[in-house]
Protein backbone atom coordinates (compact mmCIF):
# COMPACT_ATOMS: atom_id res chain seq x y z
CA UNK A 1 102.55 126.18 83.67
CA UNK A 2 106.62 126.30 84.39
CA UNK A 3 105.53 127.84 87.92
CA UNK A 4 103.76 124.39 88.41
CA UNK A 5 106.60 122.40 87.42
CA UNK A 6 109.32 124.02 89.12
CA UNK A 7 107.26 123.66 92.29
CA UNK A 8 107.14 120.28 91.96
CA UNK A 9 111.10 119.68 91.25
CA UNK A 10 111.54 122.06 94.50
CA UNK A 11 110.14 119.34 96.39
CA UNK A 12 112.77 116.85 95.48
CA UNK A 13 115.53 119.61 94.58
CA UNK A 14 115.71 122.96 95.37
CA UNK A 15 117.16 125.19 92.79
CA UNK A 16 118.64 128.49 92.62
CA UNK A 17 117.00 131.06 89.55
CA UNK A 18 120.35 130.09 87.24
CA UNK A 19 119.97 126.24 87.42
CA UNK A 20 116.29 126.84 86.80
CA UNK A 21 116.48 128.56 83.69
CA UNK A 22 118.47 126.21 82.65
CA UNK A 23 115.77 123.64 83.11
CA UNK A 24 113.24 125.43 81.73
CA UNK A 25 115.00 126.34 78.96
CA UNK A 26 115.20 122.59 77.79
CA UNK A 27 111.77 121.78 77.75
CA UNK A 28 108.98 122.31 75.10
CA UNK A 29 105.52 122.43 75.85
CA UNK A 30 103.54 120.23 74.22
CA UNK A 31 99.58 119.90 73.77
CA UNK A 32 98.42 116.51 72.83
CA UNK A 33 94.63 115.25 71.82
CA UNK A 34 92.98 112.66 74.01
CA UNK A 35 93.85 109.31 72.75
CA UNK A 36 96.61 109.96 70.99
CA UNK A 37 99.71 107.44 70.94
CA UNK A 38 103.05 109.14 72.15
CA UNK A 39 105.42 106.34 71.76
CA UNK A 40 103.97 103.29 69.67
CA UNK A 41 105.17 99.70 71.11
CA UNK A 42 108.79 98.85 69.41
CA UNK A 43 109.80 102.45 68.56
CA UNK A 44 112.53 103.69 71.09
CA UNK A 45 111.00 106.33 73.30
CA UNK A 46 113.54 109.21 73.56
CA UNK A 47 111.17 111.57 75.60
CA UNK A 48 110.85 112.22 78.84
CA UNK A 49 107.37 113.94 79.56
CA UNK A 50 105.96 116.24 82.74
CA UNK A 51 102.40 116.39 82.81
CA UNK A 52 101.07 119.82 83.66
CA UNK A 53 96.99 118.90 82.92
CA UNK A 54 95.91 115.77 81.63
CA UNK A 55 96.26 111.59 81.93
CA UNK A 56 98.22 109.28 80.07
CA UNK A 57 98.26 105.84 80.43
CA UNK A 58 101.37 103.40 79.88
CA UNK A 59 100.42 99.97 78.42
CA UNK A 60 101.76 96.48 77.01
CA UNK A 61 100.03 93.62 75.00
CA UNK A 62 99.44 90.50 76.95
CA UNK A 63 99.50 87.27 74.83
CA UNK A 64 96.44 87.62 73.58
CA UNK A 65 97.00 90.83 72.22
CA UNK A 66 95.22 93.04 74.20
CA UNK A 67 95.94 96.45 75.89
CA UNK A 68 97.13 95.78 79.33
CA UNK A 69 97.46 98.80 81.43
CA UNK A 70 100.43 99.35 83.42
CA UNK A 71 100.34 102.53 85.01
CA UNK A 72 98.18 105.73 84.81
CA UNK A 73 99.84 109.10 84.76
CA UNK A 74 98.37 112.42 85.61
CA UNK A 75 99.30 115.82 86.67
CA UNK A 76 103.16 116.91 88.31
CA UNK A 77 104.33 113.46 87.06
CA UNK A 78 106.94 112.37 84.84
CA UNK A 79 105.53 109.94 82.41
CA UNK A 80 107.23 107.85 79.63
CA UNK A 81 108.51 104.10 78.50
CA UNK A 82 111.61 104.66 81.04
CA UNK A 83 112.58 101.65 80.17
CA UNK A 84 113.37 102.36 76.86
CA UNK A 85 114.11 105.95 77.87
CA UNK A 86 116.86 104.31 79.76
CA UNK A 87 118.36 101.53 77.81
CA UNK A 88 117.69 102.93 74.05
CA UNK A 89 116.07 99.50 72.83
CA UNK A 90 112.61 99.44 71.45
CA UNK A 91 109.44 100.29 73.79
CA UNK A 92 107.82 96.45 74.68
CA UNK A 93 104.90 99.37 75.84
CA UNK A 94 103.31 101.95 74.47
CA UNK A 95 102.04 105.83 75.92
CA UNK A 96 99.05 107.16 75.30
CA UNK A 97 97.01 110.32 76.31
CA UNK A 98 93.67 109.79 77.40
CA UNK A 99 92.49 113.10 77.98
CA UNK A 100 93.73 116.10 76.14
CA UNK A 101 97.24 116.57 77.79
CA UNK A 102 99.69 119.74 78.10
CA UNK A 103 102.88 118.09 78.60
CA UNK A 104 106.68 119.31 78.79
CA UNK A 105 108.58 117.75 76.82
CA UNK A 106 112.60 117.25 77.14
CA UNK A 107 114.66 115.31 74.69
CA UNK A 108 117.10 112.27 76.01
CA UNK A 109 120.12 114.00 74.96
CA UNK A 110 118.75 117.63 76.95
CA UNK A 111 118.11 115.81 79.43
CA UNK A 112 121.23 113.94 79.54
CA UNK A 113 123.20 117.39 78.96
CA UNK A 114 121.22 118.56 81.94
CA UNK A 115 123.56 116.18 84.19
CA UNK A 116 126.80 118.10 83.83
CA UNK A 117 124.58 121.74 83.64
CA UNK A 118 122.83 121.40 86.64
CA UNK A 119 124.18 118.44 88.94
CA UNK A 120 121.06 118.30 91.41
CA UNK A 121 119.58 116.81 88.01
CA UNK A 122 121.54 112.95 89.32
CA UNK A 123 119.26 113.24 92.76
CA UNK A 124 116.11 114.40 90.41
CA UNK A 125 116.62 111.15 88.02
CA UNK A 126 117.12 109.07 91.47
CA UNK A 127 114.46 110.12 93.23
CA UNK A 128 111.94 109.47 90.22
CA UNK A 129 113.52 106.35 88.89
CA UNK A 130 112.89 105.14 93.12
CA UNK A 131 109.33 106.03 92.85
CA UNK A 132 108.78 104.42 89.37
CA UNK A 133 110.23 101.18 91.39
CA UNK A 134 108.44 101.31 94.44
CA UNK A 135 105.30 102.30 92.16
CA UNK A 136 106.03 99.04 90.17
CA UNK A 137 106.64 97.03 92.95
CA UNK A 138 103.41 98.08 95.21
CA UNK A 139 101.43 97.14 92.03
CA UNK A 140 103.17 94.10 91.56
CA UNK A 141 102.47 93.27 95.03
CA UNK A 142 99.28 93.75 95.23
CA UNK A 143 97.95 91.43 92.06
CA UNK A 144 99.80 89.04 93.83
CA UNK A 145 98.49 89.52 97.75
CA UNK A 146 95.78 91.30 97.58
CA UNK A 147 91.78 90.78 96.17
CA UNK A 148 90.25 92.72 93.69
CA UNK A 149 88.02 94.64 96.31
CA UNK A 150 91.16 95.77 98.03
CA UNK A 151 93.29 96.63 94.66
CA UNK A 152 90.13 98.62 94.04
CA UNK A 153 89.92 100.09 97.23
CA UNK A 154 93.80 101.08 97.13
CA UNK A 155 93.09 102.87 93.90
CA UNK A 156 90.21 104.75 95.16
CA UNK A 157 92.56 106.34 97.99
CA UNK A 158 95.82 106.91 95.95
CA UNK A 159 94.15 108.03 92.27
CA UNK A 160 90.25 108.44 93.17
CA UNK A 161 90.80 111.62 91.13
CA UNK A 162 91.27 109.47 88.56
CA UNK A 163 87.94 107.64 88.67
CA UNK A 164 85.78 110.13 86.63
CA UNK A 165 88.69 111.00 84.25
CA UNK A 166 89.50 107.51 83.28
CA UNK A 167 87.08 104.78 81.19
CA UNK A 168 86.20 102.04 83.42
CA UNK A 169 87.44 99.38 81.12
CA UNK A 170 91.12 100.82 81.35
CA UNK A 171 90.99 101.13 85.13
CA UNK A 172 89.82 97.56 85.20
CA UNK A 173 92.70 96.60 83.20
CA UNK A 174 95.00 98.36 85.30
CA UNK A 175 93.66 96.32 88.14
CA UNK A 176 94.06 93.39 86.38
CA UNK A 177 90.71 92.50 86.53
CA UNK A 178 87.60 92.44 84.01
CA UNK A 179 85.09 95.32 83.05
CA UNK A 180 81.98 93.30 84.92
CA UNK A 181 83.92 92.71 88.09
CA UNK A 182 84.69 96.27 88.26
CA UNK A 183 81.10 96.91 87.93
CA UNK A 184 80.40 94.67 90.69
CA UNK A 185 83.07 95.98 92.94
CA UNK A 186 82.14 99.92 92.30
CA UNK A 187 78.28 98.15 93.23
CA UNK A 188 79.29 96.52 96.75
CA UNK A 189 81.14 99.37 97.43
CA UNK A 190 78.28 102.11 96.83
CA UNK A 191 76.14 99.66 99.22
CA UNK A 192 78.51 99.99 102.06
């Protein structure tokens, strides 16, 4: 499991055996049931979390209440509320596993310790914090400029692993459109 996670780290920062023991060192593992809430919706997430087998899903309530889904997480990513990772106020979302997850686990103030133990750890933080934002902005994007068929279709080539793993209903959400026009989408799409 570590093996998996330090090759993924290598491809953003490449670290000698010390530095990685040092890593290692600071995170827990951590197996968590499918559907199981990891940080509930105005408590202060201070957890970051590497997914080593499983999804999670990141979510916020929309003015009527219901589950929005933000973003979907699987394996070699980080996953958490960053926002509130970040800034220390209470989560306005929520993390969830939706399959039975083994995570690693690392504590704000490890990781924050991790900083002045293993510098390379500033460019790690960058680099993820970069794709959370361009992540967040292509998704932003493309409720704005593009139609369901080609959110769809964009999903299908960047998570179509996902597809099988994930209930229809949440994938719909994270679209940002409804159950039936998923349906009708996946439909149209099998015809072609």
């Amino acid at each position: 499991m570590l093996e998996q996670f330090r090759e993924t780290l290598n491809k953003v920062i490449i670290l000698d055996d010390q530095e990685w023991r040092i890593i290692s060192e600071a995170f827990e593992i951590k197996k968590v049931a499918a559907r199981q809430l990891i940080t509930e919706i105005g408590n202060v997430e201070d957890r970051l979390y590497f997914v080593i087998k499983g999804v999670l899903r990141l979510y916020c309530l929309d003015v009527k209440e219901q589950k929005t889904t933000i973003f979907l997480f699987s394996e070699n990513h980080f996953a958490s509320c960053y926002q509130s990772f970040l800034t220390g106020a209470p989560s306005d979302q929520a993390l969830e596993t939706l399959e039975e997850c083994i995570l690693l686990s690392i504590q704000k103030e490890s990781f924050e310790s991790l900083y002045s133990q293993v510098p390379k750890m500033n460019v790690l933080t960058r680099v993820i914090a970069e794709q959370r934002f361009i992540h967040a902005q292509h998704i932003f994007t493309g409720q704005i400029s593009r139609t369901p068929e080609e959110r769809y279709r964009d999903f299908e080539q960047t998570q179509g692993n996902l597809l099988l793993r994930v209930p229809q209903h949440i994938i719909a959400s994270f679209l940002g459109i409804t159950p039936v026009s998923l349906s009708r989408i996946r439909n149209r799409a099998l015809k072609k």
